[in-house]
C-alpha atoms as a PDB file:
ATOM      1  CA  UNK A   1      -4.615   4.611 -15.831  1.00  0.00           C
ATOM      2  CA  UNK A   2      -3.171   1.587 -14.815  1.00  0.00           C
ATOM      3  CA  UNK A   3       0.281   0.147 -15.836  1.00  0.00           C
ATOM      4  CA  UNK A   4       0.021  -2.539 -18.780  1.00  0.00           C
ATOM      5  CA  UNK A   5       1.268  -6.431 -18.257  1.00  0.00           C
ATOM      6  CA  UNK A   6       4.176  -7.176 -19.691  1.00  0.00           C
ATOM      7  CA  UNK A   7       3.768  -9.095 -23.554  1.00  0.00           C
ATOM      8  CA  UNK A   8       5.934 -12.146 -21.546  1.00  0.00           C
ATOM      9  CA  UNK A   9       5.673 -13.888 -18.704  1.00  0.00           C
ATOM     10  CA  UNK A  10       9.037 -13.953 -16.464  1.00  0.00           C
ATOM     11  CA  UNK A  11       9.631 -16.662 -13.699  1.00  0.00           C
ATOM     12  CA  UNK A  12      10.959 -14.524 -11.252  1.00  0.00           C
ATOM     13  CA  UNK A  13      10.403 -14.686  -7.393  1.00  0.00           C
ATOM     14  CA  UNK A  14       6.994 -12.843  -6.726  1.00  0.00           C
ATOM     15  CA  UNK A  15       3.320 -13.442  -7.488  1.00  0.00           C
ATOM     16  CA  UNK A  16       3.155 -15.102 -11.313  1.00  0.00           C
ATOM     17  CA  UNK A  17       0.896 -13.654 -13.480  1.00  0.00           C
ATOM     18  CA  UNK A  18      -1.888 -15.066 -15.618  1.00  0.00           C
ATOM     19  CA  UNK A  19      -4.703 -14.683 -16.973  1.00  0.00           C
ATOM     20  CA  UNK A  20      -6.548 -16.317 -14.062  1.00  0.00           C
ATOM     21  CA  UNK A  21      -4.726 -13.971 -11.167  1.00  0.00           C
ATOM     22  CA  UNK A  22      -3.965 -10.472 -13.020  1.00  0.00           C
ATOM     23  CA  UNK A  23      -7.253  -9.360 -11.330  1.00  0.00           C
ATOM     24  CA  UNK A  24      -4.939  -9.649  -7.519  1.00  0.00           C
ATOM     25  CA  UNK A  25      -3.811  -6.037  -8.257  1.00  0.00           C
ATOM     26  CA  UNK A  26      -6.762  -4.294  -8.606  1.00  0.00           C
ATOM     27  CA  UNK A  27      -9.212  -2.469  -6.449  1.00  0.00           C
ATOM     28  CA  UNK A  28     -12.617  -4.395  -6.719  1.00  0.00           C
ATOM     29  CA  UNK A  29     -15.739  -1.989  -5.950  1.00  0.00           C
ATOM     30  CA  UNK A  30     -16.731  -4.448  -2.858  1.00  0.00           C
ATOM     31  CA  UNK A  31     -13.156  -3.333  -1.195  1.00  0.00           C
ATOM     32  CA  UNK A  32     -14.533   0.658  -0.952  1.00  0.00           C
ATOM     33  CA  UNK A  33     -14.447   2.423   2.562  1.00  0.00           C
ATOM     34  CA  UNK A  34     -17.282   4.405   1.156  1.00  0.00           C
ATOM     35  CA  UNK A  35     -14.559   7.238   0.730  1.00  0.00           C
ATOM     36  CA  UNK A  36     -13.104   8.333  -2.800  1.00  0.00           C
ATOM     37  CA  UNK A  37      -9.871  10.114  -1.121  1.00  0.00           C
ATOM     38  CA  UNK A  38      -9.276   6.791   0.854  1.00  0.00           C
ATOM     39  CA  UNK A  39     -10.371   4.273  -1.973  1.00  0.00           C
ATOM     40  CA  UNK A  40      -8.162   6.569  -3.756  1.00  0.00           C
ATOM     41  CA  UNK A  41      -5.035   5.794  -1.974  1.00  0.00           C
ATOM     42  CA  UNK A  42      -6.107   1.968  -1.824  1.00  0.00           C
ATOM     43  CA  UNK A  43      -6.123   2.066  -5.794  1.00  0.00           C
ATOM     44  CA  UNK A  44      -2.260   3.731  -5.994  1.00  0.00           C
ATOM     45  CA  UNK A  45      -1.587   0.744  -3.638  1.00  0.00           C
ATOM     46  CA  UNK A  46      -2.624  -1.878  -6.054  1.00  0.00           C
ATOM     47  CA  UNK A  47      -0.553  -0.187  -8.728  1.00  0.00           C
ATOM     48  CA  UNK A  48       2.403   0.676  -6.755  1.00  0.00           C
ATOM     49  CA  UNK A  49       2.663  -3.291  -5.699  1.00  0.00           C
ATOM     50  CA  UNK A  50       2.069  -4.675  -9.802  1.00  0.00           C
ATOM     51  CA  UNK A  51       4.623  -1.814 -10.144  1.00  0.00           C
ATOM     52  CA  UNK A  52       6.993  -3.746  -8.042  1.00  0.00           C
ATOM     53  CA  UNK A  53       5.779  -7.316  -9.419  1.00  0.00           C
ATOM     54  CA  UNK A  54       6.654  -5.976 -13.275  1.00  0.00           C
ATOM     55  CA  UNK A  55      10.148  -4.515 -12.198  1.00  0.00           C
ATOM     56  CA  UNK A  56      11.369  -7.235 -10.451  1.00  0.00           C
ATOM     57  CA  UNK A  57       9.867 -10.052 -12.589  1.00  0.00           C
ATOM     58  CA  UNK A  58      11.973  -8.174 -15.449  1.00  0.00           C
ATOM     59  CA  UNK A  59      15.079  -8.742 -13.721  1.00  0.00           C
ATOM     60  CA  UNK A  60      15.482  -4.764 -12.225  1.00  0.00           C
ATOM     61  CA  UNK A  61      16.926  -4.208  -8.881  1.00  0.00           C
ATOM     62  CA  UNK A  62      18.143  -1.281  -9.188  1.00  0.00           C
ATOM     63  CA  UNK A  63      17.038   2.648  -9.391  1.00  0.00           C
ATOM     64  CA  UNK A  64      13.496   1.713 -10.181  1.00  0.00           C
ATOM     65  CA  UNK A  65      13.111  -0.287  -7.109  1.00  0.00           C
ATOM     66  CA  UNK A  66      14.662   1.783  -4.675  1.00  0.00           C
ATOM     67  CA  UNK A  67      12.162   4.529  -6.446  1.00  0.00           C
ATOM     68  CA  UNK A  68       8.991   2.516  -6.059  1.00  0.00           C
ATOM     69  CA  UNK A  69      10.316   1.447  -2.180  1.00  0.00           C
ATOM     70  CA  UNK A  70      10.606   5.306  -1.941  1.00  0.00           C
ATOM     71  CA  UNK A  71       7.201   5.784  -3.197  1.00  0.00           C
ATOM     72  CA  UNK A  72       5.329   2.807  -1.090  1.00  0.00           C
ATOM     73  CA  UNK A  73       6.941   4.579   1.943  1.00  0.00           C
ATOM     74  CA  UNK A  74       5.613   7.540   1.457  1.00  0.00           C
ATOM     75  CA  UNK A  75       2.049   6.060   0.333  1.00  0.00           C
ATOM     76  CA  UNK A  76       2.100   4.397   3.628  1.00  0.00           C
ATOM     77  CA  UNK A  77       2.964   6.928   6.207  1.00  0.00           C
ATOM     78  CA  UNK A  78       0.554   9.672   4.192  1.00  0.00           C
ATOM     79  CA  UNK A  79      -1.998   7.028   4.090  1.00  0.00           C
ATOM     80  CA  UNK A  80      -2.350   5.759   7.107  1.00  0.00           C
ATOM     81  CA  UNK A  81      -2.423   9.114   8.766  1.00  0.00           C
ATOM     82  CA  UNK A  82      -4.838  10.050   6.473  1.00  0.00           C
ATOM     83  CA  UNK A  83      -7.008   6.826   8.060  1.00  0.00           C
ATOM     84  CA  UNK A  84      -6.087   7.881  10.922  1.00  0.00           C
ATOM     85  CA  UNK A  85      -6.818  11.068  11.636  1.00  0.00           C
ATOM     86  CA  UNK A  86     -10.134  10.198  10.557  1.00  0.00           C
ATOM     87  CA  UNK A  87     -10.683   7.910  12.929  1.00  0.00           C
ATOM     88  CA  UNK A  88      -9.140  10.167  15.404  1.00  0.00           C
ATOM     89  CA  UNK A  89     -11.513  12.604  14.274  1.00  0.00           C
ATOM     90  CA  UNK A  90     -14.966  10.277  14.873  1.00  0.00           C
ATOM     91  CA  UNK A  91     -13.579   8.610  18.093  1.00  0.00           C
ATOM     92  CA  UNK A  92     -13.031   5.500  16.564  1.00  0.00           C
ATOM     93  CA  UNK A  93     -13.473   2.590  19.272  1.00  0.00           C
ATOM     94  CA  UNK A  94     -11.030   0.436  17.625  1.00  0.00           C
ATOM     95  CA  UNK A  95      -8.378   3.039  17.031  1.00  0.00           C
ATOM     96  CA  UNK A  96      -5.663   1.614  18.934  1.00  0.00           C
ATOM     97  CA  UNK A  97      -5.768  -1.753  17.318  1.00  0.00           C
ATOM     98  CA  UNK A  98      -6.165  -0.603  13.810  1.00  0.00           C
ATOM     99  CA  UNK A  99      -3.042   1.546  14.424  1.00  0.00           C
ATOM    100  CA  UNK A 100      -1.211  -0.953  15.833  1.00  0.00           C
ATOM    101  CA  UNK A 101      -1.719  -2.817  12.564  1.00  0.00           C
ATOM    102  CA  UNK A 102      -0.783  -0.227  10.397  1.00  0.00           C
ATOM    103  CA  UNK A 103       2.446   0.382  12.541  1.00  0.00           C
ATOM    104  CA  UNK A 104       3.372  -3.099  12.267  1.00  0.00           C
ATOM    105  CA  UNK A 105       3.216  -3.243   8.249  1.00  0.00           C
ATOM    106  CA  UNK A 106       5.038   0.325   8.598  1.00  0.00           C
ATOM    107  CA  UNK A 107       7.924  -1.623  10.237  1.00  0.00           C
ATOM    108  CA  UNK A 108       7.875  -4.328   7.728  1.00  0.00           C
ATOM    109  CA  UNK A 109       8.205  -2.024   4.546  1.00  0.00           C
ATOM    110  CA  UNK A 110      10.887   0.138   6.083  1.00  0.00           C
ATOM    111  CA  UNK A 111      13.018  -3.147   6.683  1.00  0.00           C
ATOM    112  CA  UNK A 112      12.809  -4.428   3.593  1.00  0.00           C
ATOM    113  CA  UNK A 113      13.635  -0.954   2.435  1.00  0.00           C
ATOM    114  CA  UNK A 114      16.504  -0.636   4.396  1.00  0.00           C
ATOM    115  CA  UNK A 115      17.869  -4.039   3.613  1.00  0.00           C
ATOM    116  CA  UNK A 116      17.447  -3.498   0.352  1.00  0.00           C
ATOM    117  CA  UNK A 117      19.091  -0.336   0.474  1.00  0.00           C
ATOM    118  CA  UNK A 118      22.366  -2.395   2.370  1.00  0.00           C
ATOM    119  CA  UNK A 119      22.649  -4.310  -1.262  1.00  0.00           C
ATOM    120  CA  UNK A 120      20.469  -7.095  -0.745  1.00  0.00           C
ATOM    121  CA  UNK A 121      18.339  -6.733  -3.324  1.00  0.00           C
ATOM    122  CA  UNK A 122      16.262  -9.823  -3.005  1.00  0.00           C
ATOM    123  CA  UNK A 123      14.631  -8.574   0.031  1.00  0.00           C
ATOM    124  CA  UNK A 124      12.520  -7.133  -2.551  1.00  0.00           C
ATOM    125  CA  UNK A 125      11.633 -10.144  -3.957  1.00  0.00           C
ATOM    126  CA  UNK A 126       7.957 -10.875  -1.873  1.00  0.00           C
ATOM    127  CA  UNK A 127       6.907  -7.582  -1.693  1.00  0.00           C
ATOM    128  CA  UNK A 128       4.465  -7.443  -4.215  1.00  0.00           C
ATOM    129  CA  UNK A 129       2.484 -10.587  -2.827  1.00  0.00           C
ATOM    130  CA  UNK A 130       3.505  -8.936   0.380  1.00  0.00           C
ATOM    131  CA  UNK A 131       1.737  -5.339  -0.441  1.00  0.00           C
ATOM    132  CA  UNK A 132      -1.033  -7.001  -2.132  1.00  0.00           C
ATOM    133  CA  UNK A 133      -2.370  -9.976   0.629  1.00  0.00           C
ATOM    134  CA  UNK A 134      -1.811  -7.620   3.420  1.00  0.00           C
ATOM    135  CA  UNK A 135      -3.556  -4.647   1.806  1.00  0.00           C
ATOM    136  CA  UNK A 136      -6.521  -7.123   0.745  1.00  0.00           C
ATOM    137  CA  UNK A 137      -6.752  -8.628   4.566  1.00  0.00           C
ATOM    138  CA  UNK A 138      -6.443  -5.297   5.797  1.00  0.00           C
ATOM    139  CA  UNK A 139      -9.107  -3.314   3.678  1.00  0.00           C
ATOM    140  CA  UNK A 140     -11.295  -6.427   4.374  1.00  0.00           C
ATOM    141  CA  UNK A 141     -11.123  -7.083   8.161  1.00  0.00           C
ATOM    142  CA  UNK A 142      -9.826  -3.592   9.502  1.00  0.00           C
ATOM    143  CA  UNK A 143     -10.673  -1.263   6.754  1.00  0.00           C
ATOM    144  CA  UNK A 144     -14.336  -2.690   6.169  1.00  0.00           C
ATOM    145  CA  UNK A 145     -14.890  -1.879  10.204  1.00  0.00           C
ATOM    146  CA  UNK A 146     -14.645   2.290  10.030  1.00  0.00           C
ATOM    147  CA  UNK A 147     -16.515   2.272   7.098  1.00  0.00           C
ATOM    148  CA  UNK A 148     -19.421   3.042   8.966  1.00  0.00           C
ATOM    149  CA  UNK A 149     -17.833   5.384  10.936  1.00  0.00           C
ATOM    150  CA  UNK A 150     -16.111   7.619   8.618  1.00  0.00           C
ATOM    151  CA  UNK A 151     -17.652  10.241   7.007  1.00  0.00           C
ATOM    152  CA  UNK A 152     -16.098  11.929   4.167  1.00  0.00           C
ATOM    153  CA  UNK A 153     -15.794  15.895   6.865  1.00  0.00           C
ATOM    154  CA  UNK A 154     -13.303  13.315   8.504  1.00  0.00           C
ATOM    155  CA  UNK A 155     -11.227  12.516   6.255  1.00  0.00           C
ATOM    156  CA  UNK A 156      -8.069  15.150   5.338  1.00  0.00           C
ATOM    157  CA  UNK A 157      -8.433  14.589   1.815  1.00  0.00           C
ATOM    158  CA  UNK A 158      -5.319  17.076   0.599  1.00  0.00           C
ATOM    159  CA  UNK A 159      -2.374  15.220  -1.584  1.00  0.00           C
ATOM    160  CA  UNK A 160      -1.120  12.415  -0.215  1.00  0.00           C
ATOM    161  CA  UNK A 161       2.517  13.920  -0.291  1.00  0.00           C
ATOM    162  CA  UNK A 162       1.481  16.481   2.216  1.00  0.00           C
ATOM    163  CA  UNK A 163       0.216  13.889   4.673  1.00  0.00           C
ATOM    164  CA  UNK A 164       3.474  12.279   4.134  1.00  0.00           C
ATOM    165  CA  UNK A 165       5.135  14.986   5.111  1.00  0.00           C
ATOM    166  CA  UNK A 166       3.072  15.457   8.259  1.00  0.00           C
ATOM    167  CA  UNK A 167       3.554  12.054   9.448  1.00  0.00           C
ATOM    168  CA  UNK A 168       7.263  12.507   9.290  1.00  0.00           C
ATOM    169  CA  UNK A 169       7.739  15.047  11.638  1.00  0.00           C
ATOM    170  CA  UNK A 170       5.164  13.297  14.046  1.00  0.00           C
ATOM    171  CA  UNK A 171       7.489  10.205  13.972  1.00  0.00           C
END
């Protein structure tokens, strides 16, 4: 169930889209944490940021955008709770660092979002390629690093909307 490429190609800011680099939004199998719930996640990540690619290379910055920031805000805080109270739960040794690196990206999204949110939309404009090279890095060099770890008793593996919700009122 992914979402289908546009029939044209627009020349828009953002990551271009051929034949040759379509494959840049999905989940390969070599990316897996061992974990559906968090490989899960990973996948609606991919979509969310060829979501954002489509929109914006369409010329939309309006409703749908400030929707899908909505969205990737809540994907992030649920999902990186969801990694991390799994690592929490195992006594992860490199806890500290791996958070760090998810609150950093946290901080990145939520400015974008909020200057997007002031009216200028082109801050949108390089998150796609943003979403999708950090999440690739990430699930590669951090990620890649629990997966031994982790087992799936660790990981909280209810909706991602509830873990969402949870990180909110821990902020």
């Amino acid at each position: 169930m992914g979402i289908s490429m546009p029939s044209e190609q627009a020349n828009k800011p953002g990551i271009a889209v051929n034949k040759s680099n379509i494959s840049i939004f999905e989940f390969s199998p070599e990316m897996s944490v061992g974990n559906e719930t968090i490989d899960a996640d990973h996948k609606a990540f991919f979509e969310l940021a060829k979501l954002l690619h489509y929109t914006l290379s369409g010329g939309e910055r309006g409703v749908i955008v400030l929707s899908s920031l909505a969205i990737l805000e809540e994907y992030v805080d649920g999902h990186f709770l969801r990694e991390e109270k799994a690592m929490r739960k195992v006594s992860y040794s490199n806890f500290a660092e791996h958070r760090l690196k998810h609150n950093q990206f946290r901080a990145r999204i939520k400015a974008i979002s909020e200057v997007f949110q002031q009216g200028i939309t082109s801050a949108a404009d390089d998150l796609p390629p943003l979403v999708v090279h950090w999440l690739r890095s990430h699930i590669a060099n951090e990620d890649q690093r629990y997966k031994r770890w982790i087992n799936n008793s660790a990981v909280d593996n209810r909706p991602l909307v509830y873990l969402a919700m949870e990180a909110e009122h821990e902020t």
